[in-house]
C-alpha atoms as a PDB file:
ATOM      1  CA  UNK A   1       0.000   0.000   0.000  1.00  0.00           C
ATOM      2  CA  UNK A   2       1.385   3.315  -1.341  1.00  0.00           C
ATOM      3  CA  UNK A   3       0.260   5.640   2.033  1.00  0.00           C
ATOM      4  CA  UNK A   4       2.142   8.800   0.743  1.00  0.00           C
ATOM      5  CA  UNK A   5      -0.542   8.451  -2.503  1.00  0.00           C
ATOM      6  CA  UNK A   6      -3.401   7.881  -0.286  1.00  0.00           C
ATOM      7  CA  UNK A   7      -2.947  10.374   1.673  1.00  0.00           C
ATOM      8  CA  UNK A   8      -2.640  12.589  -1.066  1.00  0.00           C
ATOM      9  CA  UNK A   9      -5.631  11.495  -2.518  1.00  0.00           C
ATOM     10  CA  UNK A  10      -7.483  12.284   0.986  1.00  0.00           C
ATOM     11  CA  UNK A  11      -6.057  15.404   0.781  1.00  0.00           C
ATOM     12  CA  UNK A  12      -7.607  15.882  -2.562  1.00  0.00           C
ATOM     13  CA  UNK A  13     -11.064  14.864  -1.137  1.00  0.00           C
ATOM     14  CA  UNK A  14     -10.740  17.439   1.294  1.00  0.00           C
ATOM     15  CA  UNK A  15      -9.619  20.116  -0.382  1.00  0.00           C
ATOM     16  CA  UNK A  16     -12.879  19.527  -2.680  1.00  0.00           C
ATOM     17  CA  UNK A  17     -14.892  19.906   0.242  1.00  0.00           C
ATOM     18  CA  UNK A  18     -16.711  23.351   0.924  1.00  0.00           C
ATOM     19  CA  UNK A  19     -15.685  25.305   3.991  1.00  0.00           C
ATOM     20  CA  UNK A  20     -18.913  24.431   5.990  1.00  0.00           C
ATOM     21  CA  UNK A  21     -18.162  21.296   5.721  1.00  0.00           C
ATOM     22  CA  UNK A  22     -16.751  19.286   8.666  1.00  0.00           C
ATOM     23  CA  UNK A  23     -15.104  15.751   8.264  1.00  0.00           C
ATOM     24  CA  UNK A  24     -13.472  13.323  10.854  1.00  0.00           C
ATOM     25  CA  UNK A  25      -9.772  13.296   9.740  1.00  0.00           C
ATOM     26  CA  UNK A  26      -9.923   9.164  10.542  1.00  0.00           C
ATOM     27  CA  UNK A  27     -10.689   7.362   7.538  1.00  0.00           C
ATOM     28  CA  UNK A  28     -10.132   3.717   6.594  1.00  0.00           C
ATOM     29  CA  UNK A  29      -8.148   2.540   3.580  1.00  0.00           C
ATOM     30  CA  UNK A  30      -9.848  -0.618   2.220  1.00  0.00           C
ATOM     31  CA  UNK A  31     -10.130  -2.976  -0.642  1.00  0.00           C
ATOM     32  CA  UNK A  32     -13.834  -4.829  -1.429  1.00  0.00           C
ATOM     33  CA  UNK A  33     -12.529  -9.208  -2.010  1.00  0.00           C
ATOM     34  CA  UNK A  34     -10.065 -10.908  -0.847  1.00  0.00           C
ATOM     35  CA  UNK A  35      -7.951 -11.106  -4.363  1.00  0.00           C
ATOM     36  CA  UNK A  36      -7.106  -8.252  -6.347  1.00  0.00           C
ATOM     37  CA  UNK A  37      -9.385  -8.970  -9.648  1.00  0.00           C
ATOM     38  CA  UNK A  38     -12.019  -8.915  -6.751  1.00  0.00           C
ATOM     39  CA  UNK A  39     -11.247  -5.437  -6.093  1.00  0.00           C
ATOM     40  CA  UNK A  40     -11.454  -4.584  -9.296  1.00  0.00           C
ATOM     41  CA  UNK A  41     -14.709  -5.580  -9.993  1.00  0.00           C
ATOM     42  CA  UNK A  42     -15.778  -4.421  -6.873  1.00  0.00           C
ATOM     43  CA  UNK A  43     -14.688  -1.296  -7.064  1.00  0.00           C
ATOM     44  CA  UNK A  44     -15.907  -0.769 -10.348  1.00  0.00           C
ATOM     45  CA  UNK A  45     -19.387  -1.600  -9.343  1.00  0.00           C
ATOM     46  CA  UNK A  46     -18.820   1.037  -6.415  1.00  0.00           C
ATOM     47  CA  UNK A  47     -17.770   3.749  -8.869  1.00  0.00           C
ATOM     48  CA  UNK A  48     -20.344   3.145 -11.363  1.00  0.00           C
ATOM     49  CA  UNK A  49     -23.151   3.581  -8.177  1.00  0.00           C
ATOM     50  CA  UNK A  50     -24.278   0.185  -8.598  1.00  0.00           C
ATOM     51  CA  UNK A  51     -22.615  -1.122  -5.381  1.00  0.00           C
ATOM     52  CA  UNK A  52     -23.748   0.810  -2.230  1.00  0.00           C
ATOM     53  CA  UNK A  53     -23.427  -1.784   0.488  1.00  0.00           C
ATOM     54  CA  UNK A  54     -21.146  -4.566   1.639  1.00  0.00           C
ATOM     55  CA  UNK A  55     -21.113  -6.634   3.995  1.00  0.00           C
ATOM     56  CA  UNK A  56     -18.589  -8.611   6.233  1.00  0.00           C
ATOM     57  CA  UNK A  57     -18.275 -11.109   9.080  1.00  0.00           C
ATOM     58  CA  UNK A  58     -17.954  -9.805  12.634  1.00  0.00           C
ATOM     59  CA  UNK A  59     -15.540 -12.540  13.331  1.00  0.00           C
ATOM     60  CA  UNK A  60     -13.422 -10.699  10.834  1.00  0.00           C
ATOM     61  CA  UNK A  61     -13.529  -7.087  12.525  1.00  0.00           C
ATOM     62  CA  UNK A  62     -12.903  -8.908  15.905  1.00  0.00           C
ATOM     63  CA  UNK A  63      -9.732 -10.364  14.330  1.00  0.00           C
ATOM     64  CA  UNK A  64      -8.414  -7.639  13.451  1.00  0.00           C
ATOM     65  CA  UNK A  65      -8.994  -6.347  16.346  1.00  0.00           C
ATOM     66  CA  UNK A  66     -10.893  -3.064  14.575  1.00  0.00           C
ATOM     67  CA  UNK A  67     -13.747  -0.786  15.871  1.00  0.00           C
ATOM     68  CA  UNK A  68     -17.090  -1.547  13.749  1.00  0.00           C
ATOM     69  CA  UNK A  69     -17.984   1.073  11.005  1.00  0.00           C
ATOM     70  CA  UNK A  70     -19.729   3.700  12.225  1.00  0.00           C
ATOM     71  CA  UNK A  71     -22.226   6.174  10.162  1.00  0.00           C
ATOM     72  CA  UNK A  72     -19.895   9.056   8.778  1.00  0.00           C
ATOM     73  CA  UNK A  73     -17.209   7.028   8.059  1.00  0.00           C
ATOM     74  CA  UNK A  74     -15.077   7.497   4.999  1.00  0.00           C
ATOM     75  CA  UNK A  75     -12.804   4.664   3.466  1.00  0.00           C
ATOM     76  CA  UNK A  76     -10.746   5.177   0.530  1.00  0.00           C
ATOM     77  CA  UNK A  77     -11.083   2.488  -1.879  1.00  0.00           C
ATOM     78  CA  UNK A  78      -8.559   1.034  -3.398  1.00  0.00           C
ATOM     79  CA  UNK A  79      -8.435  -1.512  -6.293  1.00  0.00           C
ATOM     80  CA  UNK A  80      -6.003  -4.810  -7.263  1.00  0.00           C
ATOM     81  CA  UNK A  81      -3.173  -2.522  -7.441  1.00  0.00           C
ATOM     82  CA  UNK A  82      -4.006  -0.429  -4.269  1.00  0.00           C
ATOM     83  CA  UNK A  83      -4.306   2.451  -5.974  1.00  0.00           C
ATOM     84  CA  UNK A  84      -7.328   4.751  -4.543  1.00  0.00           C
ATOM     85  CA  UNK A  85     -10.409   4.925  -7.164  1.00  0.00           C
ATOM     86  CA  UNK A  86     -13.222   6.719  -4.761  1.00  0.00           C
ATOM     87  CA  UNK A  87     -14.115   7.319  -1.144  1.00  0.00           C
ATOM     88  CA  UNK A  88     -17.353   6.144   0.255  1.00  0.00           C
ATOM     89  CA  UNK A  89     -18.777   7.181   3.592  1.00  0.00           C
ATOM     90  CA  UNK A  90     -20.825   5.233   5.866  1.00  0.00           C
ATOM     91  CA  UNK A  91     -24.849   5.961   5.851  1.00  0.00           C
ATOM     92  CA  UNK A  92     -26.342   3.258   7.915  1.00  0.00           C
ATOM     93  CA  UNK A  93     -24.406   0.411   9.484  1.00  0.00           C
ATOM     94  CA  UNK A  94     -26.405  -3.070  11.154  1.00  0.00           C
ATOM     95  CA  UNK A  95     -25.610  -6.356  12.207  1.00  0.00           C
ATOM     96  CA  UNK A  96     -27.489  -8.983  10.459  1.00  0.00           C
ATOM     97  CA  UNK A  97     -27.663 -12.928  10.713  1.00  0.00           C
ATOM     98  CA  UNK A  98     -26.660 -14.348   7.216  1.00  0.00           C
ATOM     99  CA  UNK A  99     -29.864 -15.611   6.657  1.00  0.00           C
ATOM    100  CA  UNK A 100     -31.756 -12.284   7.706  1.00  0.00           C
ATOM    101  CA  UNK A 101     -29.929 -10.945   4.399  1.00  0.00           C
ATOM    102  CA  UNK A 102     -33.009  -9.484   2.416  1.00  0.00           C
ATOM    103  CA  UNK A 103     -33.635  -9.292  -1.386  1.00  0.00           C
ATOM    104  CA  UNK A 104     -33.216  -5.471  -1.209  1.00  0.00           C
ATOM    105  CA  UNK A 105     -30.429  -5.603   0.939  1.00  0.00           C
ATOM    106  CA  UNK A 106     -28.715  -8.518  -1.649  1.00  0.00           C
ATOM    107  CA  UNK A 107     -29.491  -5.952  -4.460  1.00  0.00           C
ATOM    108  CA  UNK A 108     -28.043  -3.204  -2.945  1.00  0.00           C
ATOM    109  CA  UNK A 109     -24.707  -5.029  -2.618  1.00  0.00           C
ATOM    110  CA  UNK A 110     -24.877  -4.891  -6.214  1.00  0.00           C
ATOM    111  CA  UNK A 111     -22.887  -8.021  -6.991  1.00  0.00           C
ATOM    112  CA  UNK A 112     -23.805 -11.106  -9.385  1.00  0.00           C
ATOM    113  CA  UNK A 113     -27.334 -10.482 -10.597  1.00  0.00           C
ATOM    114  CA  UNK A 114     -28.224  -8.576  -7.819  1.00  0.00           C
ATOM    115  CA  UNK A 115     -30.350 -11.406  -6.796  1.00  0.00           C
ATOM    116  CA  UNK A 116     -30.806 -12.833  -3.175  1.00  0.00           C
ATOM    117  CA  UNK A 117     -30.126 -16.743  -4.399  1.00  0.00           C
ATOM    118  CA  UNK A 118     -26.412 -15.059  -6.205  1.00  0.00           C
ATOM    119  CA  UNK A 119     -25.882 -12.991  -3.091  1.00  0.00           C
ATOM    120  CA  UNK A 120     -26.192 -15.779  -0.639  1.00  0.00           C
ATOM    121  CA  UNK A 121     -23.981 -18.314  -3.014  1.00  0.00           C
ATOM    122  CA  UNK A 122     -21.229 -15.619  -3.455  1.00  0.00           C
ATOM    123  CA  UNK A 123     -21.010 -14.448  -0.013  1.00  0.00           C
ATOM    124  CA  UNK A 124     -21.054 -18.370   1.017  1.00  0.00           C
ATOM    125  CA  UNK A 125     -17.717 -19.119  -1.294  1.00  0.00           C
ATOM    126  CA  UNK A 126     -16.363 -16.037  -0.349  1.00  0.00           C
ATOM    127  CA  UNK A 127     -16.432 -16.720   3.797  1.00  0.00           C
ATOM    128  CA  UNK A 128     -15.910 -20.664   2.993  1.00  0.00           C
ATOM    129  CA  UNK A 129     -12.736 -18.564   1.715  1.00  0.00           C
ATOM    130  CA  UNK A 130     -11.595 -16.413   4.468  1.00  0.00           C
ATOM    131  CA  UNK A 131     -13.010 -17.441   7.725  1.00  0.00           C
ATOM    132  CA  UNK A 132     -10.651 -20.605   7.871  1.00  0.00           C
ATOM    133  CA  UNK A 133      -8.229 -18.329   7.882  1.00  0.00           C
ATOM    134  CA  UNK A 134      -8.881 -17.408  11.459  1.00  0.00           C
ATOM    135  CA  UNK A 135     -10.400 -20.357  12.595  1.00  0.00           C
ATOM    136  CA  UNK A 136     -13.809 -19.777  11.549  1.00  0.00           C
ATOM    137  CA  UNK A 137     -16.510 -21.234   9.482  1.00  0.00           C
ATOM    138  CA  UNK A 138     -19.432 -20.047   8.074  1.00  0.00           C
ATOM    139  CA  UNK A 139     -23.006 -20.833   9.064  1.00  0.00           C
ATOM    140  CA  UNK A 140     -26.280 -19.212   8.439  1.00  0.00           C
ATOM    141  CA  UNK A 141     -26.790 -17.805  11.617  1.00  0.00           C
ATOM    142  CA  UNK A 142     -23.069 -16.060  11.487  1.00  0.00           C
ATOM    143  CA  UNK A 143     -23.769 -12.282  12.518  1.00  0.00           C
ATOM    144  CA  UNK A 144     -22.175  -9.467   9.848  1.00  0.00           C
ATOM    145  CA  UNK A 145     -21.604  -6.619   9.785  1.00  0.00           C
ATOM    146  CA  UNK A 146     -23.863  -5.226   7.016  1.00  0.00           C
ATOM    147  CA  UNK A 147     -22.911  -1.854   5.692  1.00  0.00           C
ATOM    148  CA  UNK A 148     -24.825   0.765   3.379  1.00  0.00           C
ATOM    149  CA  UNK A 149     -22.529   3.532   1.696  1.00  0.00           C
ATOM    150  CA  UNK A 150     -22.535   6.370  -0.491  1.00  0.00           C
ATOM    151  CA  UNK A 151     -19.703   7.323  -3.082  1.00  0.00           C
ATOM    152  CA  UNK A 152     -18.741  10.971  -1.801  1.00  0.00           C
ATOM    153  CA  UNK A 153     -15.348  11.316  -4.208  1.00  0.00           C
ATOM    154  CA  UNK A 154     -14.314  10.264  -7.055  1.00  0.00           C
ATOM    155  CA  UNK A 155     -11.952  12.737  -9.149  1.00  0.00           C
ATOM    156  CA  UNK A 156     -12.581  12.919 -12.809  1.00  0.00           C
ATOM    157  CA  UNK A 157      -9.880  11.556 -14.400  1.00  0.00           C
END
């Protein structure tokens, strides 16, 4: 992760901002997948306003040891490379049993077809993926962290 060009791209963001406006100077740095053509893709969905939620395990947060999301966040996200491509901030922020997952809340994650059946196969593979990894697996009534966002920045190129 490049953090002088991140920060410079915060900086950016800021510097777009009007004077009235007042922002937390924390922000996240972050990456949607757990490969880098993931983050791509992801990404791109973010940036072309089709993806404005994601969601995660809590088990992962607690492994890392990080403070939930809270509403009025901002995360810079990156893509494959780790090069910034927007910043998002946090508008609503609840913790959800995988099988509470909804239809509109599957859509709004924007993945796949957009369709509950694709979300809940996806998101399946995806923590069969990464909770082994800390010595989790998944099950249906796994609580995440389910996160709605809106794209505040994105600099035309």
């Amino acid at each position: 992760m490049n953090k002088p060009s991140i920060e410079h791209y915060w900086r950016q963001y800021l510097e777009a901002l009007t004077s009235s406006e007042q922002i937390n100077p924390n922000y996240l740095v972050e990456q949607f997948g757990d490969t880098p053509e993931l983050a791509n893709e992801l990404g791109q969905l973010v940036v072309d306003g089709v993806k404005t939620a994601t969601c995660c395990a809590l088990w992962e947060w607690q492994a890392e040891h990080s403070a939930l999301p809270e509403v009025g966040l901002h995360t810079v996200v990156l893509d494959g490379n780790q090069t910034p491509i927007c910043i998002i901030k946090t508008t609503a922020v609840e913790v959800k049993v995988f099988s509470e997952i909804d239809e509109p809340m599957a859509f709004a994650e924007g993945e796949g077809d957009r369709t509950l059946a694709s979300w809940q196969r996806d998101h399946w593979q995806y923590f069969s993926r990464v909770l082994p990894k800390i010595g989790k697996e998944p099950s249906l009534d796994m609580l995440l962290i389910y996160e709605r966002f809106q794209m505040v920045y994105q600099p035309q190129a």
